[in-house]
C-alpha atoms as a PDB file:
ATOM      1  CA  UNK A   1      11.906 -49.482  28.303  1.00  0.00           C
ATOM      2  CA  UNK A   2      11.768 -50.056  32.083  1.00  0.00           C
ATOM      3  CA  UNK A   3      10.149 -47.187  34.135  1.00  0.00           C
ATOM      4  CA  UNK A   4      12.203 -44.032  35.320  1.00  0.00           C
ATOM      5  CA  UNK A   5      12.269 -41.427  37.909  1.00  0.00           C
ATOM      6  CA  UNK A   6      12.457 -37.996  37.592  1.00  0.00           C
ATOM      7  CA  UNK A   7      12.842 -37.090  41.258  1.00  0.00           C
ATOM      8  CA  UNK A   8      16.074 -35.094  40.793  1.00  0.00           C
ATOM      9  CA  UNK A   9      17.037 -32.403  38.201  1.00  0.00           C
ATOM     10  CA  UNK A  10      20.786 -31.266  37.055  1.00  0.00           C
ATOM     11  CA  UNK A  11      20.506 -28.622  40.007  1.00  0.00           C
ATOM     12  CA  UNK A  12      20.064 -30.936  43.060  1.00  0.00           C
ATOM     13  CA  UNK A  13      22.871 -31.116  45.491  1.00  0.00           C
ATOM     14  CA  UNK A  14      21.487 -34.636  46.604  1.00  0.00           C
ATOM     15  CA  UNK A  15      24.411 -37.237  47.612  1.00  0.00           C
ATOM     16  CA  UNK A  16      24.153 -39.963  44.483  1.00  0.00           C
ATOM     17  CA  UNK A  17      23.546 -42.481  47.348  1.00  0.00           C
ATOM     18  CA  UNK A  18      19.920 -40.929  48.275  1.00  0.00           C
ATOM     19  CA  UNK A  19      19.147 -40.937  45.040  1.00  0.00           C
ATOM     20  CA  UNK A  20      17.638 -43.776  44.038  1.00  0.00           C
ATOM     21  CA  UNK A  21      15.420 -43.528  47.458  1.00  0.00           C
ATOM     22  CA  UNK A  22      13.290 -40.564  45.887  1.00  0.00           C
ATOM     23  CA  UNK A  23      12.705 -43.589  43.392  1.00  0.00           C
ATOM     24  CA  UNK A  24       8.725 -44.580  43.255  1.00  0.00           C
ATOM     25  CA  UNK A  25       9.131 -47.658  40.928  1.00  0.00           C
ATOM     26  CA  UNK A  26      11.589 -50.678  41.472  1.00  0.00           C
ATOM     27  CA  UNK A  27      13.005 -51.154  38.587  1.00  0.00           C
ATOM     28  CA  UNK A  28      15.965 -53.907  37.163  1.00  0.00           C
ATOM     29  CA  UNK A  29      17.851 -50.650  36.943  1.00  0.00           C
ATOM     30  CA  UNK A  30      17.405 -48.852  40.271  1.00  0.00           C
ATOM     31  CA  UNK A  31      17.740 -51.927  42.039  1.00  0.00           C
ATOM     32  CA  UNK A  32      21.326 -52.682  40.434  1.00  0.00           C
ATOM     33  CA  UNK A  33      22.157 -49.037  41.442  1.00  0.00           C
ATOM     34  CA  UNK A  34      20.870 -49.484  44.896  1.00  0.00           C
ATOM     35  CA  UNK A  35      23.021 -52.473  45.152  1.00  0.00           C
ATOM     36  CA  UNK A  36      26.211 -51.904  43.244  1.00  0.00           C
ATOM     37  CA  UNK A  37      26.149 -47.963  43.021  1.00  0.00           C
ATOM     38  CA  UNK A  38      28.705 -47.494  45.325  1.00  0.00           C
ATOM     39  CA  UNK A  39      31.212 -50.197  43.100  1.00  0.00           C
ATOM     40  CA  UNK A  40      30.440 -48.844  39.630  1.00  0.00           C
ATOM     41  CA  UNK A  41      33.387 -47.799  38.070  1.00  0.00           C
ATOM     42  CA  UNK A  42      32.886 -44.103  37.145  1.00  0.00           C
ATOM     43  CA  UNK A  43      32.050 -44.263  33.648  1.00  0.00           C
ATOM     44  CA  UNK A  44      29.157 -46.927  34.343  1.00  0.00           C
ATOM     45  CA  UNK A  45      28.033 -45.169  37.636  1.00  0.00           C
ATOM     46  CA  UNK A  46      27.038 -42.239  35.634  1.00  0.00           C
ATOM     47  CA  UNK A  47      25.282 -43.561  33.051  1.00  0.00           C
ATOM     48  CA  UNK A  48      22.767 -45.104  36.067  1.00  0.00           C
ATOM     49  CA  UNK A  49      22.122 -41.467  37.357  1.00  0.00           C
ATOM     50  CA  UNK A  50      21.886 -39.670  34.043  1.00  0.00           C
ATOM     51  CA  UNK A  51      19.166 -43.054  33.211  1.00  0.00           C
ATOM     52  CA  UNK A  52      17.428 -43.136  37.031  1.00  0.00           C
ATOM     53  CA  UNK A  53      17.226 -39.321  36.888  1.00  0.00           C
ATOM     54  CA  UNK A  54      14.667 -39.927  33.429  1.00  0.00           C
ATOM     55  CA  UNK A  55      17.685 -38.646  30.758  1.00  0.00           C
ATOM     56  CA  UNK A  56      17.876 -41.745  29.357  1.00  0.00           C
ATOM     57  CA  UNK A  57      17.585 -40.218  25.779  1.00  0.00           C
ATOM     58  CA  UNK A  58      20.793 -37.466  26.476  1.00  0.00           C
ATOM     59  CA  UNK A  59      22.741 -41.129  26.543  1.00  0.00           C
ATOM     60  CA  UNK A  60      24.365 -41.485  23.262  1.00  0.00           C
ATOM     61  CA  UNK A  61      27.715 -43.276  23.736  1.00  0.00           C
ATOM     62  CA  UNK A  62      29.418 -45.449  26.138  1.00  0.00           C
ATOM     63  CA  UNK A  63      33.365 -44.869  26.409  1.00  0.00           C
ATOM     64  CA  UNK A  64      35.572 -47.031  29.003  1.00  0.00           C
ATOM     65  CA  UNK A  65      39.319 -46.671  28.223  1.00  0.00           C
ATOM     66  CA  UNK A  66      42.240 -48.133  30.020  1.00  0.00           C
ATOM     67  CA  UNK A  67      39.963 -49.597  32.797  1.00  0.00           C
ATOM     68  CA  UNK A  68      39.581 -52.822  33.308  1.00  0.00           C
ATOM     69  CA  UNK A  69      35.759 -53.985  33.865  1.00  0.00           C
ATOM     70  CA  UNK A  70      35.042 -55.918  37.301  1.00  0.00           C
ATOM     71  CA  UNK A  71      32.195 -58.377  37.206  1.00  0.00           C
ATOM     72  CA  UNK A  72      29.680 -55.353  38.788  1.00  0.00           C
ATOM     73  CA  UNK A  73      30.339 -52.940  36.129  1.00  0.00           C
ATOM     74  CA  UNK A  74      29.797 -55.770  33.431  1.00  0.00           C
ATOM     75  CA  UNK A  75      26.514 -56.859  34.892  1.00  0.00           C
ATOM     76  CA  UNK A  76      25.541 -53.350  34.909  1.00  0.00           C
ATOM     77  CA  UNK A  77      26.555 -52.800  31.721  1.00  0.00           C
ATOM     78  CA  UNK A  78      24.350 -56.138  30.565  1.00  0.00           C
ATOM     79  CA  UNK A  79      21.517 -54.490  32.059  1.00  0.00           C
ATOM     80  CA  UNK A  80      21.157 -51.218  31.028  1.00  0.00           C
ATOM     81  CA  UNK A  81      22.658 -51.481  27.535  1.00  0.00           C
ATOM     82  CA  UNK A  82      19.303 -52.530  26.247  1.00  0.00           C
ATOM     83  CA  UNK A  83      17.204 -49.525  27.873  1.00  0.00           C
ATOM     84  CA  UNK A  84      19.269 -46.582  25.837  1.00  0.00           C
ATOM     85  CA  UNK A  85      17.188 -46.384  22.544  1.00  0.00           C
ATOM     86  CA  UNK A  86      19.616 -43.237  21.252  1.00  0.00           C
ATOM     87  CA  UNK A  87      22.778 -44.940  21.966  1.00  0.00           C
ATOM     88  CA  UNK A  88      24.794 -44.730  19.004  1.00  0.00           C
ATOM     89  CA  UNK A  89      28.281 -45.574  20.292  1.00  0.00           C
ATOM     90  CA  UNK A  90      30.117 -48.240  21.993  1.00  0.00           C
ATOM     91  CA  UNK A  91      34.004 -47.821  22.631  1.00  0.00           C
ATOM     92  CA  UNK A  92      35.615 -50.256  24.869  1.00  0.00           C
ATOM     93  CA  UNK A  93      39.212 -50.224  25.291  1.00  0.00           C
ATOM     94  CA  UNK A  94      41.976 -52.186  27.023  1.00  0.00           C
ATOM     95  CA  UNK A  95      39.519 -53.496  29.364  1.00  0.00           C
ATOM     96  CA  UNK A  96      40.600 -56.587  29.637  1.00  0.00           C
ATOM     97  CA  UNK A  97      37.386 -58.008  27.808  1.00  0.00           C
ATOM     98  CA  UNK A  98      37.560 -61.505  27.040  1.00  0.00           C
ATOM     99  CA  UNK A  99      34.575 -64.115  25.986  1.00  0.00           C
ATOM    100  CA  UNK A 100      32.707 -64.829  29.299  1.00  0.00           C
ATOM    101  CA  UNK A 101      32.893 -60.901  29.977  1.00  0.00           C
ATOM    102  CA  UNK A 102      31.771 -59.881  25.761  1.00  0.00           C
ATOM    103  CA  UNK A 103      28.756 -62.726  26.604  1.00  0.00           C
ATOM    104  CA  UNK A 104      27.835 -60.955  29.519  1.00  0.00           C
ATOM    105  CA  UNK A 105      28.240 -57.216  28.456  1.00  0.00           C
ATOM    106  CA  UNK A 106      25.792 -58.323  25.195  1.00  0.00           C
ATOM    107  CA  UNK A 107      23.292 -61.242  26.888  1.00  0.00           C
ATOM    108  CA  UNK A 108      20.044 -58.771  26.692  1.00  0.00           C
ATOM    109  CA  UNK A 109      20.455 -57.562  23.767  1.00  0.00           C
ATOM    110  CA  UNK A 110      17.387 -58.139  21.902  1.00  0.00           C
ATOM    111  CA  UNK A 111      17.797 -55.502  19.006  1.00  0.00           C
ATOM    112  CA  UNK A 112      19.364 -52.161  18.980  1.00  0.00           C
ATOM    113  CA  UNK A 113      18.434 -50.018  16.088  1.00  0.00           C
ATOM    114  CA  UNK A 114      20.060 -46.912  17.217  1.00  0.00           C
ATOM    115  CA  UNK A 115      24.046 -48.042  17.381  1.00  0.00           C
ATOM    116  CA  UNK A 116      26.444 -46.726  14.650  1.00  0.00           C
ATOM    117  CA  UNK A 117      29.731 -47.445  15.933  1.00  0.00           C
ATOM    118  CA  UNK A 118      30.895 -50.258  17.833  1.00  0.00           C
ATOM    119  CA  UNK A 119      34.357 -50.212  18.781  1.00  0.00           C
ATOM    120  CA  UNK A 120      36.109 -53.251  21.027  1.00  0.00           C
ATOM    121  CA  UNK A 121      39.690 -52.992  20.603  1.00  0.00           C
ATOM    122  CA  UNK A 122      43.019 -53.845  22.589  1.00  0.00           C
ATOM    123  CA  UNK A 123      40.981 -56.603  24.406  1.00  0.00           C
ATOM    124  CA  UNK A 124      41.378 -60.417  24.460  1.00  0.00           C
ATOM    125  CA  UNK A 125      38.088 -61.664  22.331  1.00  0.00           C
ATOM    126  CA  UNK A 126      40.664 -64.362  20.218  1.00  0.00           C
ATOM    127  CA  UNK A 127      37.975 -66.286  17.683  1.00  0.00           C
ATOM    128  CA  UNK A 128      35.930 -67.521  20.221  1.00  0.00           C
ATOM    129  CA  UNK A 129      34.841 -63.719  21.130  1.00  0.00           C
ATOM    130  CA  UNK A 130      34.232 -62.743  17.595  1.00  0.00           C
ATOM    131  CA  UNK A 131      32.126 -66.069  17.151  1.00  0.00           C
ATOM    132  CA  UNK A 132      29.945 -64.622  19.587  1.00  0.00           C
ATOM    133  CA  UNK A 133      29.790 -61.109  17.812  1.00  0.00           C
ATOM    134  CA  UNK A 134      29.011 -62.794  14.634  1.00  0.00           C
ATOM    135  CA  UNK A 135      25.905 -64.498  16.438  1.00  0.00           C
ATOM    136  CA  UNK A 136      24.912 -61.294  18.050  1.00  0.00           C
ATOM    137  CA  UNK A 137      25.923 -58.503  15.764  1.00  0.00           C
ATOM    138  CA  UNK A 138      22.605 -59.083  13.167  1.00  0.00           C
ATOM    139  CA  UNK A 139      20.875 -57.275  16.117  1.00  0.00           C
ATOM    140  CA  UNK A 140      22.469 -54.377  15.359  1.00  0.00           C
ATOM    141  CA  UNK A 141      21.007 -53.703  12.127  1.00  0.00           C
ATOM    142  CA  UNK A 142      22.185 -49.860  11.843  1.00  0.00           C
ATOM    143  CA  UNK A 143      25.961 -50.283  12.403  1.00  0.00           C
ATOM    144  CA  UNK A 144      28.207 -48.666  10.195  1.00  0.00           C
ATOM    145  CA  UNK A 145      31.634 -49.166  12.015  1.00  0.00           C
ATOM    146  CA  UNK A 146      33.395 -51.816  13.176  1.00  0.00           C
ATOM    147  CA  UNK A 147      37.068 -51.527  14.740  1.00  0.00           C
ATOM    148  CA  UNK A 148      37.950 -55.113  16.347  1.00  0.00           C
ATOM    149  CA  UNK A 149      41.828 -54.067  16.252  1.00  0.00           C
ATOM    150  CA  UNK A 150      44.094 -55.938  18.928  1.00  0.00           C
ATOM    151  CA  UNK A 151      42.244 -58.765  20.273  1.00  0.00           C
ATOM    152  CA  UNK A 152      44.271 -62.077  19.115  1.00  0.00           C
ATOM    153  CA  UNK A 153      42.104 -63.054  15.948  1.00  0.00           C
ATOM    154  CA  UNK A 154      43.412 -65.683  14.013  1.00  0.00           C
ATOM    155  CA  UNK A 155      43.092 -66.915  10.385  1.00  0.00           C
ATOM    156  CA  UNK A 156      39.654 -69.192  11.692  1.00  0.00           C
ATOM    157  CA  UNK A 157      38.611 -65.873  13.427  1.00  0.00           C
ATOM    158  CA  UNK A 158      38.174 -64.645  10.006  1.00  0.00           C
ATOM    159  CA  UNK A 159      35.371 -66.668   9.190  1.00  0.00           C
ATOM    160  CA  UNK A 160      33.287 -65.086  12.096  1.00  0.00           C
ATOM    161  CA  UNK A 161      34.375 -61.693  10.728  1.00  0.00           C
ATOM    162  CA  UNK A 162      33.372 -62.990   7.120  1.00  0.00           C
ATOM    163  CA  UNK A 163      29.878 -63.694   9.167  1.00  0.00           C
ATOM    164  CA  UNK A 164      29.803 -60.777  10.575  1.00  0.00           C
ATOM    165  CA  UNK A 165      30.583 -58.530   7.502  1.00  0.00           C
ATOM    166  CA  UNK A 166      27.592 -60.660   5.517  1.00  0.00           C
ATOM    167  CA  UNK A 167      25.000 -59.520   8.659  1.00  0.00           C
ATOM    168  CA  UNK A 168      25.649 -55.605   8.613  1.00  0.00           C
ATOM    169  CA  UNK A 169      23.876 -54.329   5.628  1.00  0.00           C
ATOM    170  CA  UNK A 170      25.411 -50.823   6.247  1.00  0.00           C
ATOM    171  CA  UNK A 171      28.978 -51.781   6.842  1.00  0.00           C
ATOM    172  CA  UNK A 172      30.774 -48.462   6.245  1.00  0.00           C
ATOM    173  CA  UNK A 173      34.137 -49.135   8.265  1.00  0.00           C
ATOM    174  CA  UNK A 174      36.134 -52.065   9.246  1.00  0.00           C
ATOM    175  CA  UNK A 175      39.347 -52.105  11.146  1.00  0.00           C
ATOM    176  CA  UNK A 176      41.268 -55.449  11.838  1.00  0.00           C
ATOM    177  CA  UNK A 177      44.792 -53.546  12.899  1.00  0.00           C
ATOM    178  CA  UNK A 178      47.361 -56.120  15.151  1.00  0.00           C
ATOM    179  CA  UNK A 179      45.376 -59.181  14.596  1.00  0.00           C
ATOM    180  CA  UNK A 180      46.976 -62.543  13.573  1.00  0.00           C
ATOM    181  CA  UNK A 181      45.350 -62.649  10.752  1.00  0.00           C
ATOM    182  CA  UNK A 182      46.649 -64.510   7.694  1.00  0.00           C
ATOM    183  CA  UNK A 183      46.785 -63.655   3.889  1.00  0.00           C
ATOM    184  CA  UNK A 184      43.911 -66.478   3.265  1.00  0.00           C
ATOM    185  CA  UNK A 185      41.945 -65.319   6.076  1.00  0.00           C
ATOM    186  CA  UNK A 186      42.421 -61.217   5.327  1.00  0.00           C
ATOM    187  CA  UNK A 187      41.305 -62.451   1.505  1.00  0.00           C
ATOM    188  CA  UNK A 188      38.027 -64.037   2.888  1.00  0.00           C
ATOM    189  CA  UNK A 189      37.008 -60.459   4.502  1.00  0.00           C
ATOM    190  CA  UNK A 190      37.956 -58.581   1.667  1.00  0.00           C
ATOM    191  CA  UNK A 191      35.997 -60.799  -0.683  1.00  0.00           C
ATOM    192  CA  UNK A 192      32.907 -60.173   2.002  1.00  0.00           C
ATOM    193  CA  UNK A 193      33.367 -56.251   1.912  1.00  0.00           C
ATOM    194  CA  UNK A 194      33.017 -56.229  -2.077  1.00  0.00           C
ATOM    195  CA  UNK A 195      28.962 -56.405  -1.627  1.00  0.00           C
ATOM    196  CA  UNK A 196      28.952 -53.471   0.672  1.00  0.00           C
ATOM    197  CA  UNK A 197      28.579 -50.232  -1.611  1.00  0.00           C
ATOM    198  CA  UNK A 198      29.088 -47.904   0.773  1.00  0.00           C
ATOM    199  CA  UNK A 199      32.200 -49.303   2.704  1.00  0.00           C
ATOM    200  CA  UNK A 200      34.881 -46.348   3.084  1.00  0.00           C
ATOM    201  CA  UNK A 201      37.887 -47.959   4.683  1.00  0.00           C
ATOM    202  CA  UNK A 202      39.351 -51.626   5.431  1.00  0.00           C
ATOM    203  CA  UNK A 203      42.348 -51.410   8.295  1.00  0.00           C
ATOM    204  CA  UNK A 204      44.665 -54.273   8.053  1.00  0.00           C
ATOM    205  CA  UNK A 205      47.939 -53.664   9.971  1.00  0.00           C
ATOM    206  CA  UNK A 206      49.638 -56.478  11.056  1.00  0.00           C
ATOM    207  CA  UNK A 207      52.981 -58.350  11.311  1.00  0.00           C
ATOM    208  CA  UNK A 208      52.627 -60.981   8.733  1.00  0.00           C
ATOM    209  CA  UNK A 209      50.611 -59.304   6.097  1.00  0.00           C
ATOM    210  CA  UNK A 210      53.352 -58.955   3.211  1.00  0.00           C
ATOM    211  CA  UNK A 211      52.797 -56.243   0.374  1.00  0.00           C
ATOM    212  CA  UNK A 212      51.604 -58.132  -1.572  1.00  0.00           C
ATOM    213  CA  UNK A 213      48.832 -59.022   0.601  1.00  0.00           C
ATOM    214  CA  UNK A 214      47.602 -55.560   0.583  1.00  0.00           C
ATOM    215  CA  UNK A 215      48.001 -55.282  -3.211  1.00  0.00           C
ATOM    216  CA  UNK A 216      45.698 -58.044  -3.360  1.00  0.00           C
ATOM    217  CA  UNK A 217      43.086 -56.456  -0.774  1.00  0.00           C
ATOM    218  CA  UNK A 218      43.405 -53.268  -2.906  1.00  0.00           C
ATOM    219  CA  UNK A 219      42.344 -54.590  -5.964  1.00  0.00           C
ATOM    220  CA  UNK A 220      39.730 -56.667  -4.725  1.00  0.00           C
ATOM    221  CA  UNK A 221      38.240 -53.176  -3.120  1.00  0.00           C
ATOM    222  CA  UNK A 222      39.964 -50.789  -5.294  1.00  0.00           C
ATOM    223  CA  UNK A 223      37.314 -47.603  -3.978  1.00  0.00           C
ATOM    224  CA  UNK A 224      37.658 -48.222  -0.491  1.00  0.00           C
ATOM    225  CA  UNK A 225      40.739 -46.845   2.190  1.00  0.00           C
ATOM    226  CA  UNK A 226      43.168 -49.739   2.581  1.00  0.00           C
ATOM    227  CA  UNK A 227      45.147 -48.583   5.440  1.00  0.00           C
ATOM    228  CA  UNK A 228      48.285 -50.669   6.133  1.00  0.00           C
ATOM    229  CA  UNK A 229      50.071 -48.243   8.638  1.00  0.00           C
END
């Protein structure tokens, strides 16, 4: 991890504009924040101070909900995902998140052993987006749970998420709710989930999954949560 500063504490009254000027090292980080500060949505601009003020390990999720993410708060996202070894969630929600923005969000990711939950729903990934996930997803070799609900995957989407399912050796949760996803292509995950032990639940909401569908997902997984509501 990139070098911090510890030049303020939770007391100091210091406007979050001088604070990166107390700064002794230049880092990726503190530059971005020197630059961009001002433009961070909220949610990003304080995970910069609570990182540049050397709390980097109080960081444990990331939550943006009904926001959508400019280009600034994606690039600063890109860069100092990476740095926050305890992070253990990601939730992003109605963001407006589509490929080029999901590539960006994830490009330095190198490996990050810490995340448990990763949660991108009510976004616009369609299969393209999840083709990416599936590439960069081994990386996280600790996640448990996996909600991709709302983002326009189709039945070839599946075959990323059948990908993706075969790469997380922990798989706990999965949660494909208001997807287009068809009766072949909800069979192909199910199939994928029956090697994970420890998998609790398997959401499958959506318009054209028929009964018997989910009769068919139940008994290929008959220990796990099917949730069809």
């Amino acid at each position: 991890m990139g070098n911090t500063c510890n030049c303020l504490d939770k007391t100091d009254k210091v406007y979050e504009r001088d604070m990166v000027t107390c700064c002794i090292t230049e880092t990726p980080q503190s530059i971005e924040y020197k630059i961009n500060g001002m433009n961070m949505i909220e949610e990003v601009k304080e995970i910069y101070i609570t990182y540049l003020k050397g709390h980097s390990e109080s960081i444990k999720e990331i939550r943006i909900i009904n926001k959508v993410l400019d280009q600034i708060s994606i690039s600063s996202l890109s860069l100092i995902i990476p740095e926050l070894n305890n992070l253990s969630e990601i939730l992003l929600k109605s963001n407006d998140l589509q490929l080029d923005s999901i590539e960006k969000i994830f490009s330095n990711i190198k490996q990050q052993q810490s995340l448990k939950k990763l949660w991108i729903v009510e976004n616009n990934l369609e299969d393209q987006g999840v083709e990416f996930l599936a590439n960069v997803l081994p990386e996280f070799s600790e996640l448990e749970y996996l909600h991709l609900d709302n983002n326009r995957i189709s039945r070839s989407g599946c075959d990323f998420v059948k990908e993706i399912v075969g790469s997380l050796g922990k798989l706990k949760g999965l949660s494909l709710r208001h997807n287009n996803i068809s009766k072949k292509g909800l069979t192909k995950v199910a199939k994928a989930l029956r090697e994970h032990k420890n998998l609790e639940y398997f959401y499958v909401e959506a318009e054209n999954v028929t009964k018997e569908n989910i009769a068919r997902v139940r008994e290929l997984l008959p220990n796990v949560l099917v949730d069809d509501n």
